[in-house]
PDB file of N, CA and C in Angstrom:
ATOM      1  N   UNK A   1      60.038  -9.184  56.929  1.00  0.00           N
ATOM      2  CA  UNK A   1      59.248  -9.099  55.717  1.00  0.00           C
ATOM      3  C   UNK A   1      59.920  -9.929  54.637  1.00  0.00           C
ATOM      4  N   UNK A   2      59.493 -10.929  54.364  1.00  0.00           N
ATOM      5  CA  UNK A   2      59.587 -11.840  52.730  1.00  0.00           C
ATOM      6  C   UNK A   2      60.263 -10.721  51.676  1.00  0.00           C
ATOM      7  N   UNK A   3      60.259 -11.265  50.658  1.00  0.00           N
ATOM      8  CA  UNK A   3      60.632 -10.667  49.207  1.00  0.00           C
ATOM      9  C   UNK A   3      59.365  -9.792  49.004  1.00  0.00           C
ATOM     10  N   UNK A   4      59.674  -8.420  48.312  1.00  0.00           N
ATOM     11  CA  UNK A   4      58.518  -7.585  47.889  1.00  0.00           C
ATOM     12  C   UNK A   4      58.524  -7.859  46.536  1.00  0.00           C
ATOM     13  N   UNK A   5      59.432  -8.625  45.660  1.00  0.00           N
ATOM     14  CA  UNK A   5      58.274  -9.032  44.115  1.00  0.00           C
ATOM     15  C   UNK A   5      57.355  -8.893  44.055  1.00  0.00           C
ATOM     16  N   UNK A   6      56.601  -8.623  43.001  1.00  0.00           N
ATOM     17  CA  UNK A   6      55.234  -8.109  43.079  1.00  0.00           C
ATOM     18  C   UNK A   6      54.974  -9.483  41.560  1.00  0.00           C
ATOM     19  N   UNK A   7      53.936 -10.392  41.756  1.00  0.00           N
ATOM     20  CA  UNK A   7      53.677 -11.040  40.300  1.00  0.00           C
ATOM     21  C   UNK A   7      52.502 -10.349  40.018  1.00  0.00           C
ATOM     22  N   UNK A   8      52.029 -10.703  38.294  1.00  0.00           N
ATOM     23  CA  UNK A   8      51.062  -9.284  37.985  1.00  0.00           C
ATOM     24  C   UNK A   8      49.582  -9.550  39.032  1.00  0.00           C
ATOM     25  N   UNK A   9      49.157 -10.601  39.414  1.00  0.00           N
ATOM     26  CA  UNK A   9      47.987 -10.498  39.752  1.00  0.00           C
ATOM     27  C   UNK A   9      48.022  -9.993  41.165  1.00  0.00           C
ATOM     28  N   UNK A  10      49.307  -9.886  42.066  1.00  0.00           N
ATOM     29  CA  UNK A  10      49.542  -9.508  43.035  1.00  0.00           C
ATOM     30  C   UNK A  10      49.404  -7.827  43.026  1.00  0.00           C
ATOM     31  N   UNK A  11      50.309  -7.424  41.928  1.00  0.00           N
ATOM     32  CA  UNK A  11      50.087  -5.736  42.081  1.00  0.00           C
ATOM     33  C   UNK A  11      49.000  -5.305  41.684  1.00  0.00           C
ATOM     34  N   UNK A  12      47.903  -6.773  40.754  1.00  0.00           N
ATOM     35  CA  UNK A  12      46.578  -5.885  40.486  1.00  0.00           C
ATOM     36  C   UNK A  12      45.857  -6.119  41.863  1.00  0.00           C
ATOM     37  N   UNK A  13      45.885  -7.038  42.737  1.00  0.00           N
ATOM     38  CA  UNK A  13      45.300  -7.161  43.858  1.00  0.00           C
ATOM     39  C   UNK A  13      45.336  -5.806  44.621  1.00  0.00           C
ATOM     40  N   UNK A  14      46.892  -5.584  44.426  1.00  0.00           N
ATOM     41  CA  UNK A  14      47.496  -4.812  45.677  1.00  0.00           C
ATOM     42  C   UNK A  14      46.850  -3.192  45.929  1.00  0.00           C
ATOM     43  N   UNK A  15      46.903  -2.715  43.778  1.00  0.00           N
ATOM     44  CA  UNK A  15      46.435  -1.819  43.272  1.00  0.00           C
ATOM     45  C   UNK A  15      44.924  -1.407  43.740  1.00  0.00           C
ATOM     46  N   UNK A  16      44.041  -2.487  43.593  1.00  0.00           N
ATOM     47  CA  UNK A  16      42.958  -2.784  44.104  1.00  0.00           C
ATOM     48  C   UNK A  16      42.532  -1.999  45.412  1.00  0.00           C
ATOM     49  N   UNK A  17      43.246  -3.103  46.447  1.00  0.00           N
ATOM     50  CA  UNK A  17      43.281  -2.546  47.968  1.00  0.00           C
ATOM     51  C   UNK A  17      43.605  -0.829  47.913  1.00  0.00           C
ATOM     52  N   UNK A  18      44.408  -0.806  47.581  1.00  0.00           N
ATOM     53  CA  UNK A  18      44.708   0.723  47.577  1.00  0.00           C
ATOM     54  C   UNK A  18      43.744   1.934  47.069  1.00  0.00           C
ATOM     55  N   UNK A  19      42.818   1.231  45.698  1.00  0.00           N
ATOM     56  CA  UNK A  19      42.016   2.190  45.211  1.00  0.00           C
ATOM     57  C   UNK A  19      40.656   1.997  45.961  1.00  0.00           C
ATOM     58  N   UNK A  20      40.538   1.000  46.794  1.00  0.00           N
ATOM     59  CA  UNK A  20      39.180   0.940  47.253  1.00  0.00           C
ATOM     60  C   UNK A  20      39.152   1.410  48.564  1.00  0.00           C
ATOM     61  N   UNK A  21      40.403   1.765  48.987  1.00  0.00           N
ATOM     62  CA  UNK A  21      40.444   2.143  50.400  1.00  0.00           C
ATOM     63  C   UNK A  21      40.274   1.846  51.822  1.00  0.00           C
ATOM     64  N   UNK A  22      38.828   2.045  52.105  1.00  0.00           N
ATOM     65  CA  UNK A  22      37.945   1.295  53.574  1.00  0.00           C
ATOM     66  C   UNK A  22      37.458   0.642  52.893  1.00  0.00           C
ATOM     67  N   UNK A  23      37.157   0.119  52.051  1.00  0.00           N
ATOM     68  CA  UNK A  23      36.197  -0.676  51.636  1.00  0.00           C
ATOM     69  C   UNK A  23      36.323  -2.256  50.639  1.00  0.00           C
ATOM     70  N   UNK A  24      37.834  -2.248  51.218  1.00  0.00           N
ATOM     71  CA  UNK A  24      39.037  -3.084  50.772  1.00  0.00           C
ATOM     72  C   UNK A  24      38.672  -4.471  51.351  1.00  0.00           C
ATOM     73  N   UNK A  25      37.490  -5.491  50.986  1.00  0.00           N
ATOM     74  CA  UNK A  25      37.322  -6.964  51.303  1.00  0.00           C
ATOM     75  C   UNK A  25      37.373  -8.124  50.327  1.00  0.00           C
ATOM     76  N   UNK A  26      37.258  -9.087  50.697  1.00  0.00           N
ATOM     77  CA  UNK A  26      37.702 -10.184  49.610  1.00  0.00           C
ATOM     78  C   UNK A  26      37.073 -10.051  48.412  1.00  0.00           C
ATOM     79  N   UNK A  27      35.356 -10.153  48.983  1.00  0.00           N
ATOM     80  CA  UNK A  27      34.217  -9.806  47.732  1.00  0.00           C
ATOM     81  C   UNK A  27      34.526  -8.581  46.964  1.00  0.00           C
ATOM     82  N   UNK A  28      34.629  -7.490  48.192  1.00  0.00           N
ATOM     83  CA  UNK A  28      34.551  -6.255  47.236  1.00  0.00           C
ATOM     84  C   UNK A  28      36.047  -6.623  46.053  1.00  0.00           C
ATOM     85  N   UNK A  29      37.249  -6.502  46.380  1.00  0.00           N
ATOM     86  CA  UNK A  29      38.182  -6.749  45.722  1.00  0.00           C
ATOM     87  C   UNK A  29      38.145  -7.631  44.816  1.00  0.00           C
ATOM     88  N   UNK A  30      37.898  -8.738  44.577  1.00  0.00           N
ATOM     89  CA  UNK A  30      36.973  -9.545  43.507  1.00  0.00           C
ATOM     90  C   UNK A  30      35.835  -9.019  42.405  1.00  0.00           C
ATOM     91  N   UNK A  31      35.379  -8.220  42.944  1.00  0.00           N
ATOM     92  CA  UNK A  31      34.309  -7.735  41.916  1.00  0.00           C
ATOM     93  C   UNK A  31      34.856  -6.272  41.542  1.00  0.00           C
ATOM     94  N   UNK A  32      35.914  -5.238  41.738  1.00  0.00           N
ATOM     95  CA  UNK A  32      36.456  -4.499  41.844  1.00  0.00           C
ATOM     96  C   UNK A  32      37.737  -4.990  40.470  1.00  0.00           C
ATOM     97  N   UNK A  33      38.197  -6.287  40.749  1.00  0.00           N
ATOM     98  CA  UNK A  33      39.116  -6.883  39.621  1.00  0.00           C
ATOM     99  C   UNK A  33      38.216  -7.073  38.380  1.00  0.00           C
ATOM    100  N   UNK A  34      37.263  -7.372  38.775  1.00  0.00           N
ATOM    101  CA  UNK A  34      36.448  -8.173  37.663  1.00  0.00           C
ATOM    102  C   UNK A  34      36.117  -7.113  36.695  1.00  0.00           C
ATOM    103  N   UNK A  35      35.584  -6.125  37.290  1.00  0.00           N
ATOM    104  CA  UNK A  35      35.104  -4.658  36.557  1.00  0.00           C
ATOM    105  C   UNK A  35      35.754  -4.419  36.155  1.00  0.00           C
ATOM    106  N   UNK A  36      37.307  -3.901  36.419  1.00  0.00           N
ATOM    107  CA  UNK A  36      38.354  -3.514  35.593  1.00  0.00           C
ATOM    108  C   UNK A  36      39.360  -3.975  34.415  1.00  0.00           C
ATOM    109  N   UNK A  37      39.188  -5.398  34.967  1.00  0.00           N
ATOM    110  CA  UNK A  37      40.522  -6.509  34.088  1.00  0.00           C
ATOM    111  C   UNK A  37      39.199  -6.768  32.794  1.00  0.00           C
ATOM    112  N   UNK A  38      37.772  -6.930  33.080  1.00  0.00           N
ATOM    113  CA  UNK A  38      37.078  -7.484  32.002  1.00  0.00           C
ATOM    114  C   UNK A  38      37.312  -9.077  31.989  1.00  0.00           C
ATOM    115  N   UNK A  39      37.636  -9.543  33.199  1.00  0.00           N
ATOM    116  CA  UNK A  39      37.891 -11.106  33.026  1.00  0.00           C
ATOM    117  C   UNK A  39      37.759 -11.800  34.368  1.00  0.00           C
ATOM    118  N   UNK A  40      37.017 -12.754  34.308  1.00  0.00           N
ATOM    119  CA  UNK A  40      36.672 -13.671  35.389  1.00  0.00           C
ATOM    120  C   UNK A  40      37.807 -13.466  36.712  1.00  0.00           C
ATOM    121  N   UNK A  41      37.382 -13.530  38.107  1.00  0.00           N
ATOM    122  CA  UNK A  41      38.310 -13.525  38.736  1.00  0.00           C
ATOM    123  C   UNK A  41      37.869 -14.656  40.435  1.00  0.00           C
ATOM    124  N   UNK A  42      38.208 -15.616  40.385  1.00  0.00           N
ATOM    125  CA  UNK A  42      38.331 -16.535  41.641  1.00  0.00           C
ATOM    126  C   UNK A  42      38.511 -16.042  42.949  1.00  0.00           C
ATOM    127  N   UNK A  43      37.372 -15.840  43.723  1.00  0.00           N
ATOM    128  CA  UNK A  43      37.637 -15.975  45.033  1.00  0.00           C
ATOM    129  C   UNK A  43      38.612 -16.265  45.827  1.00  0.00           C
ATOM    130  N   UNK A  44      38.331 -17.756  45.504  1.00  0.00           N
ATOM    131  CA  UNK A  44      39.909 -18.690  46.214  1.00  0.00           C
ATOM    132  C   UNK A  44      41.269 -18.172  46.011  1.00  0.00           C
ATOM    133  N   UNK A  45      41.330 -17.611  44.404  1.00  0.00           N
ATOM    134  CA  UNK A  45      42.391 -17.125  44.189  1.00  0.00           C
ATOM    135  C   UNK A  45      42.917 -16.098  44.434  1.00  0.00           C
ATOM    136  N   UNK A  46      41.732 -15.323  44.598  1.00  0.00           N
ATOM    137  CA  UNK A  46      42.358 -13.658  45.625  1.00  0.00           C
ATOM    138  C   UNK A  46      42.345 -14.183  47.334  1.00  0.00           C
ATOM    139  N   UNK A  47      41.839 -14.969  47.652  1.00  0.00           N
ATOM    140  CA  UNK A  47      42.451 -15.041  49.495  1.00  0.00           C
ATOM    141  C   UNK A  47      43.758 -15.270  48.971  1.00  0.00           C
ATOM    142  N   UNK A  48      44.004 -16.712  48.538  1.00  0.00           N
ATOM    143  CA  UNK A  48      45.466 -16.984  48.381  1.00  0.00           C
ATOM    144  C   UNK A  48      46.406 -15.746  48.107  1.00  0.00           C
ATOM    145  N   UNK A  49      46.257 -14.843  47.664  1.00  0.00           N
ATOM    146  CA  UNK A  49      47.083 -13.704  47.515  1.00  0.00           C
ATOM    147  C   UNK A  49      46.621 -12.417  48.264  1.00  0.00           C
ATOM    148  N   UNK A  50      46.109 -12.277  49.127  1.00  0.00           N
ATOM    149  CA  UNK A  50      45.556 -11.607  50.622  1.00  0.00           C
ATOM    150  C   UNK A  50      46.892 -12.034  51.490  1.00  0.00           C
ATOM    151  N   UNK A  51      46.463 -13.490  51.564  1.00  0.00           N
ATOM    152  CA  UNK A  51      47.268 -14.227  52.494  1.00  0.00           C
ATOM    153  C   UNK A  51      48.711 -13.834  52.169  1.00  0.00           C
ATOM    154  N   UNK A  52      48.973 -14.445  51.013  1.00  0.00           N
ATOM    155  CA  UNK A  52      50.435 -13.800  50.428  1.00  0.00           C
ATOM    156  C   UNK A  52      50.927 -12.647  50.860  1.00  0.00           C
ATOM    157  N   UNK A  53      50.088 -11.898  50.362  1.00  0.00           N
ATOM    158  CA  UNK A  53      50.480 -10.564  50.547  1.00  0.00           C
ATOM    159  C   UNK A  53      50.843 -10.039  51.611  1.00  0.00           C
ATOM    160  N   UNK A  54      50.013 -10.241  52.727  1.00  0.00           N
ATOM    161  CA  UNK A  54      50.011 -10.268  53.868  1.00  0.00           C
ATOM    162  C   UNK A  54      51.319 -10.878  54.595  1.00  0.00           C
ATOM    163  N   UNK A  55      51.586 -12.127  54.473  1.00  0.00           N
ATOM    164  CA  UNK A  55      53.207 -12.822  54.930  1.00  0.00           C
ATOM    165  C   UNK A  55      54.182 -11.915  54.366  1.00  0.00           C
ATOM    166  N   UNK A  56      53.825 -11.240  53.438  1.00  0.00           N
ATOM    167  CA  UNK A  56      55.185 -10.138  52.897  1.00  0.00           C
ATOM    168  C   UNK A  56      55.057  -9.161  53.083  1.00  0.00           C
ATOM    169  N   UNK A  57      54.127  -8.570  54.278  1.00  0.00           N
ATOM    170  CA  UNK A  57      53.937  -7.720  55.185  1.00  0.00           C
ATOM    171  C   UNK A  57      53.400  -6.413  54.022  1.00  0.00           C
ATOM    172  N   UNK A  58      52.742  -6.544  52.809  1.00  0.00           N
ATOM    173  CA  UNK A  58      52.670  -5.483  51.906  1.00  0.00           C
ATOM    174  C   UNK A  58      50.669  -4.732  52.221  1.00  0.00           C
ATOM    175  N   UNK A  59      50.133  -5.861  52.392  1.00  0.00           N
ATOM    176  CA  UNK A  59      49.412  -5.705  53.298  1.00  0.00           C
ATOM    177  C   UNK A  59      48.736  -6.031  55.020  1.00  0.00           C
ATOM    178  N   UNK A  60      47.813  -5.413  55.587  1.00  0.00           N
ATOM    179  CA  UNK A  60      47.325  -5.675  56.671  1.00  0.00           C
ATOM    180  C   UNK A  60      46.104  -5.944  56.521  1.00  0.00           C
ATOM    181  N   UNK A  61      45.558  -6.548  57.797  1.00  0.00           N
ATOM    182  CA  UNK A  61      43.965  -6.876  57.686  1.00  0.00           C
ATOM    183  C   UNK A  61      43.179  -6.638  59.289  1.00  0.00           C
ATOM    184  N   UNK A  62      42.404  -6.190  59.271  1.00  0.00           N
ATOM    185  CA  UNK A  62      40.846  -6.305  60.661  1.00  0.00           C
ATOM    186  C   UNK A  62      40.331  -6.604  60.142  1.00  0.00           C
ATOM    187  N   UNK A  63      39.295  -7.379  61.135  1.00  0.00           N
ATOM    188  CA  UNK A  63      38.082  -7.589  61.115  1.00  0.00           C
ATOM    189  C   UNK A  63      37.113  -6.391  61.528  1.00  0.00           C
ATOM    190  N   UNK A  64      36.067  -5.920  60.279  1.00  0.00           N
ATOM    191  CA  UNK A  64      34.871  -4.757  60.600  1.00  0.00           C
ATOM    192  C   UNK A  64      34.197  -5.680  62.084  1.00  0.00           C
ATOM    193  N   UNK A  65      33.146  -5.024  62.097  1.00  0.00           N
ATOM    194  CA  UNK A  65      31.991  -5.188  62.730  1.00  0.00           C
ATOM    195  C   UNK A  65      31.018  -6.431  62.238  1.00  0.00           C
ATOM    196  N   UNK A  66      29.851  -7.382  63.172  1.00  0.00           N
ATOM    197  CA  UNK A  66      29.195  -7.482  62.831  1.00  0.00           C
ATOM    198  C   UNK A  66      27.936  -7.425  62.656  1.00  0.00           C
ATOM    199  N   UNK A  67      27.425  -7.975  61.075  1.00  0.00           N
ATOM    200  CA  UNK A  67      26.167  -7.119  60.768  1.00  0.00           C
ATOM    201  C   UNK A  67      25.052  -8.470  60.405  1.00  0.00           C
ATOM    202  N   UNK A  68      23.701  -8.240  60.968  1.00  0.00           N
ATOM    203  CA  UNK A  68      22.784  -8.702  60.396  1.00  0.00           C
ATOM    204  C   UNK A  68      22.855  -9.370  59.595  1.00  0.00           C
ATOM    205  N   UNK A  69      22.944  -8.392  58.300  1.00  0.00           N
ATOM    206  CA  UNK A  69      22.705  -8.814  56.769  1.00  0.00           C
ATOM    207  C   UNK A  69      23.717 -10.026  56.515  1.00  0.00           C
ATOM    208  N   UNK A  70      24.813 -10.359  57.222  1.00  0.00           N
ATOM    209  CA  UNK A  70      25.936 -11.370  56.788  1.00  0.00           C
ATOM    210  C   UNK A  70      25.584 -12.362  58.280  1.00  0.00           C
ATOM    211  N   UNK A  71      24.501 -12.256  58.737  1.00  0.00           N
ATOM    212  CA  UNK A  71      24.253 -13.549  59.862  1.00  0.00           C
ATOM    213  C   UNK A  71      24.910 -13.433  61.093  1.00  0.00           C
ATOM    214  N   UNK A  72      26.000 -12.393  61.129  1.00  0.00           N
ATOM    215  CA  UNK A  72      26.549 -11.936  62.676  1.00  0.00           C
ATOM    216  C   UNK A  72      27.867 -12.048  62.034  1.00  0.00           C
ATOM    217  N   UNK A  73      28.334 -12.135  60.867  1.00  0.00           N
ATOM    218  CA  UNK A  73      29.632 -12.843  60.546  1.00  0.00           C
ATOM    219  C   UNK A  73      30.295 -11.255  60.404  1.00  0.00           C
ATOM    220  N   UNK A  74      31.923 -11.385  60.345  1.00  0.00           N
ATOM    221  CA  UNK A  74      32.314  -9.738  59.605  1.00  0.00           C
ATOM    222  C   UNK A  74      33.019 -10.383  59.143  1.00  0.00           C
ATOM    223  N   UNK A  75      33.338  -9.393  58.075  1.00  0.00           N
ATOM    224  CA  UNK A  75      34.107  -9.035  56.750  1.00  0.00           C
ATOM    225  C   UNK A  75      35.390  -8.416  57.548  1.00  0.00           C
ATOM    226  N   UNK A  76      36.494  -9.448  56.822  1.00  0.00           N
ATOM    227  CA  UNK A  76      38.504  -8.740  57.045  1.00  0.00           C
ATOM    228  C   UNK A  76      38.572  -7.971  56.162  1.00  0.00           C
ATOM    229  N   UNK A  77      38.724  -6.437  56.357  1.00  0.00           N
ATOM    230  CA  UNK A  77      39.073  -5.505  55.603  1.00  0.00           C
ATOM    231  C   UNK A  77      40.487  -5.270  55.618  1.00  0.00           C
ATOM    232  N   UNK A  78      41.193  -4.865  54.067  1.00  0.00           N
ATOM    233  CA  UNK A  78      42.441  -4.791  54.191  1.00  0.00           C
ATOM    234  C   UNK A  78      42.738  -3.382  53.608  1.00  0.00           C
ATOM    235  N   UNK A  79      44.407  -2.961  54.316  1.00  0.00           N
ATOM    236  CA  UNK A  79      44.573  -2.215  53.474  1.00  0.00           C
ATOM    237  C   UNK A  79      46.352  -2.168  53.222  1.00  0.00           C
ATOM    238  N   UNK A  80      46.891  -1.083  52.849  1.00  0.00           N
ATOM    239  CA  UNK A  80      47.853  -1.472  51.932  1.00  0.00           C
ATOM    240  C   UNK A  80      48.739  -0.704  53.217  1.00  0.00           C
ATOM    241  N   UNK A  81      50.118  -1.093  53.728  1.00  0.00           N
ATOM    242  CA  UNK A  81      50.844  -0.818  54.391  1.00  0.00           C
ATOM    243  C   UNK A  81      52.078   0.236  53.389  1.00  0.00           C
ATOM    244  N   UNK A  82      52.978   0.705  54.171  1.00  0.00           N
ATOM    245  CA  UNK A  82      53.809   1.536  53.395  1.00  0.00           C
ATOM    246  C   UNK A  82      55.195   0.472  52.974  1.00  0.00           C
ATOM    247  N   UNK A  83      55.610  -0.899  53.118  1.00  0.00           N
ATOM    248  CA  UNK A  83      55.542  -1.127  52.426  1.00  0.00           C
ATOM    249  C   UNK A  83      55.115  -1.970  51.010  1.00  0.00           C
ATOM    250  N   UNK A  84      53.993  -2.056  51.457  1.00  0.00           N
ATOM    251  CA  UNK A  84      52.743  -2.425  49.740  1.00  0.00           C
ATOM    252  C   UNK A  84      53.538  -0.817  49.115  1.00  0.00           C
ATOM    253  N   UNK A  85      53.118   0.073  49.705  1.00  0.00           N
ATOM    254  CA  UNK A  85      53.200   1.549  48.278  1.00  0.00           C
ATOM    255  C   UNK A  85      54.631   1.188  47.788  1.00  0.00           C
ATOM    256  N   UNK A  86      55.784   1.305  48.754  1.00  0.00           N
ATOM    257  CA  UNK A  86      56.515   0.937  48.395  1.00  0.00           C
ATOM    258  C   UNK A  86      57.040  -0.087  47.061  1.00  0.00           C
ATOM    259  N   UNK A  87      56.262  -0.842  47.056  1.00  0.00           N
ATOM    260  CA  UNK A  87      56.308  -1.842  46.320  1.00  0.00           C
ATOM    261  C   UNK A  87      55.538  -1.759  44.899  1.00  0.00           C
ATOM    262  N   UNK A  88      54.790  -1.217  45.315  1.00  0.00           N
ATOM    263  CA  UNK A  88      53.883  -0.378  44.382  1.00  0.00           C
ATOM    264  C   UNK A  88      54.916   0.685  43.398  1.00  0.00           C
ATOM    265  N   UNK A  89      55.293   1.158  44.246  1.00  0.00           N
ATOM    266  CA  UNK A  89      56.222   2.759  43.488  1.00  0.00           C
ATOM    267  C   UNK A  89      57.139   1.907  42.898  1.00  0.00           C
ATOM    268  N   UNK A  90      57.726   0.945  43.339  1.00  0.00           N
ATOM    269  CA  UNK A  90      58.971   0.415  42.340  1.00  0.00           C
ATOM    270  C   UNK A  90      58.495   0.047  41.193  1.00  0.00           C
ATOM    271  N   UNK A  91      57.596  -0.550  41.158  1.00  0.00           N
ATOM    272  CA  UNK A  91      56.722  -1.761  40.295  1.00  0.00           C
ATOM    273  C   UNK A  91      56.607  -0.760  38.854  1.00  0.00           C
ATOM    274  N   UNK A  92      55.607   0.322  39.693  1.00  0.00           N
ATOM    275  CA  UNK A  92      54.967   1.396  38.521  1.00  0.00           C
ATOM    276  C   UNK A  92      56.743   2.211  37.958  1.00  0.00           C
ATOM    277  N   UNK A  93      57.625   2.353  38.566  1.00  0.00           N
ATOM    278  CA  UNK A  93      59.006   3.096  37.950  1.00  0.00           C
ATOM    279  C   UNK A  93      59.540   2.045  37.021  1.00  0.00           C
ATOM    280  N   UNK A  94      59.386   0.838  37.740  1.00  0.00           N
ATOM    281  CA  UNK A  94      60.273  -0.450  36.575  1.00  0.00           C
ATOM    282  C   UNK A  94      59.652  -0.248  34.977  1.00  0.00           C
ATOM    283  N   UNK A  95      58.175  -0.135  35.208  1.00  0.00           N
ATOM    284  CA  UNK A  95      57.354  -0.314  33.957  1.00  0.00           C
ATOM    285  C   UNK A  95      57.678   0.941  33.369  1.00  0.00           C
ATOM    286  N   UNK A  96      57.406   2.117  34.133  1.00  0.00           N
ATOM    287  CA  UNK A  96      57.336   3.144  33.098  1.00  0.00           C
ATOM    288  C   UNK A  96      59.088   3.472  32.505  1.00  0.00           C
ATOM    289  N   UNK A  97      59.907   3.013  33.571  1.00  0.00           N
ATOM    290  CA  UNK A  97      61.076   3.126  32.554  1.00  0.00           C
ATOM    291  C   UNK A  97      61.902   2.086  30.981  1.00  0.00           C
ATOM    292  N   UNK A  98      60.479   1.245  31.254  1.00  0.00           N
ATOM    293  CA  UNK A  98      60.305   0.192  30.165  1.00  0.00           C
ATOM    294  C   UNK A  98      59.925   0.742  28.906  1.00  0.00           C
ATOM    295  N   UNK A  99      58.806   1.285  29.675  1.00  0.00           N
ATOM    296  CA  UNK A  99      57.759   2.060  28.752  1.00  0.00           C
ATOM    297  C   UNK A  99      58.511   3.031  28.075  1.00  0.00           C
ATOM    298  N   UNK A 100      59.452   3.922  28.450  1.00  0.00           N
ATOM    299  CA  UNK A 100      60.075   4.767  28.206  1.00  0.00           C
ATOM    300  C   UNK A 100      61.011   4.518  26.829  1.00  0.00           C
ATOM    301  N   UNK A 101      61.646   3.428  27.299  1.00  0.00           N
ATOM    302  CA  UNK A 101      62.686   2.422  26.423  1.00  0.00           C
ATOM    303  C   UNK A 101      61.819   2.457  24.639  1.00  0.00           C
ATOM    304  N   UNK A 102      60.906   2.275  24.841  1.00  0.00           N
ATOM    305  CA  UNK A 102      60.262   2.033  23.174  1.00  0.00           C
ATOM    306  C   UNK A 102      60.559   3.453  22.230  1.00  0.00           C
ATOM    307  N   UNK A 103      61.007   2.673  21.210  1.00  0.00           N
ATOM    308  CA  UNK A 103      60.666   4.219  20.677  1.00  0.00           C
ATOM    309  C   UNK A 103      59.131   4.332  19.912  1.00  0.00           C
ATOM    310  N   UNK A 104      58.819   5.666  19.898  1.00  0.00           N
ATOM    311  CA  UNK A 104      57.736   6.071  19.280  1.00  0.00           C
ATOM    312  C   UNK A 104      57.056   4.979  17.909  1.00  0.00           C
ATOM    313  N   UNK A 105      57.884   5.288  17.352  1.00  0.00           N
ATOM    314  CA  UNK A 105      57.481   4.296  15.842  1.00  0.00           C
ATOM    315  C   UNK A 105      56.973   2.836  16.145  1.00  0.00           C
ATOM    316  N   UNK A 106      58.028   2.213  16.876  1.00  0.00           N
ATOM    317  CA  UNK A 106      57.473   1.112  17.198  1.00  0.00           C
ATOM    318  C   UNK A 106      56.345   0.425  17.737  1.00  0.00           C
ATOM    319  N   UNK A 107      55.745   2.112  18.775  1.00  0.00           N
ATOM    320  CA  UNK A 107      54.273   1.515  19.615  1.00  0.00           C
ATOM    321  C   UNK A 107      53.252   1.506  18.235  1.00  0.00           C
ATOM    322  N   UNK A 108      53.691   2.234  17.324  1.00  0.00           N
ATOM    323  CA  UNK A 108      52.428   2.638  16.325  1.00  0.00           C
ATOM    324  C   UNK A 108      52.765   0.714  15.714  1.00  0.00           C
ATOM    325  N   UNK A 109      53.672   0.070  15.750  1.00  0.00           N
ATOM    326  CA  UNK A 109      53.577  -1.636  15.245  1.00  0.00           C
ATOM    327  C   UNK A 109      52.883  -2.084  15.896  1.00  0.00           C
ATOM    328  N   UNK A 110      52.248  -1.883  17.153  1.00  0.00           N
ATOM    329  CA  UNK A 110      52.256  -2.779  17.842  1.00  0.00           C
ATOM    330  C   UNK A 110      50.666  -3.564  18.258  1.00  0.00           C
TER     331      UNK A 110
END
C-alpha cells in the first residue's frame, strides 16, 4: 500500500464512498460531491482519484451487473476498505485536534 495522505478532495471523495455505501459509482459520487460541496465537480477528476485511491489500496472496486437502461454496460462500484477508514479516522483526529487548538474568542473573529 502507497502513502495514506489523504489531499482534501481525496478525503471528500473518500468520505463520499463511505456515505453512499452500495451505491458508491463514479456518477453517483460526482453528483453526491456536487450536492454537498455546492460547487462544480469533474468527472475526469473524480476517476483520477478512484484510481488514486485505489493504488493506495484505501479503496476497492466491482463491477455491478448489466442493465438495459446503460446499453449492457455496468457501473464499477466502490467501496471504502479498512484501510480508507483508517485513513479517514486519522484525517478526522488531525482536524479535530486542530480544531481543538483555537481558542473560543478567536472562532467568534473569524
Amino acid at each position: 500500500m502507497k502513502g495514506t495522505n489523504l489531499g482534501e478532495f481525496e478525503e471528500l471523495v473518500l468520505l463520499t464512498i463511505a456515505a453512499l455505501v452500495n451505491e458508491a459509482y463514479s456518477v453517483g459520487i460526482c453528483d453526491e460531491l456536487e450536492r454537498q460541496t455546492k460547487r462544480s465537480v469533474k468527472l475526469g477528476v473524480v476517476h483520477s482519484v478512484l484510481n488514486r485511491l485505489e493504488e493506495k489500496g484505501l479503496v476497492k472496486s466491482k463491477l455491478g451487473e448489466a442493465t438495459q437502461a446503460r446499453g449492457g454496460k455496468r457501473k464499477r462500484y466502490y467501496s471504502i476498505t479498512s484501510a480508507g477508514k483508517s485513513a479517514l479516522l486519522k484525517s478526522k483526529e488531525v482536524r479535530d485536534q486542530l480544531w481543538s487548538m483555537i481558542p473560543e474568542l478567536s472562532l467568534k473573529r473569524i
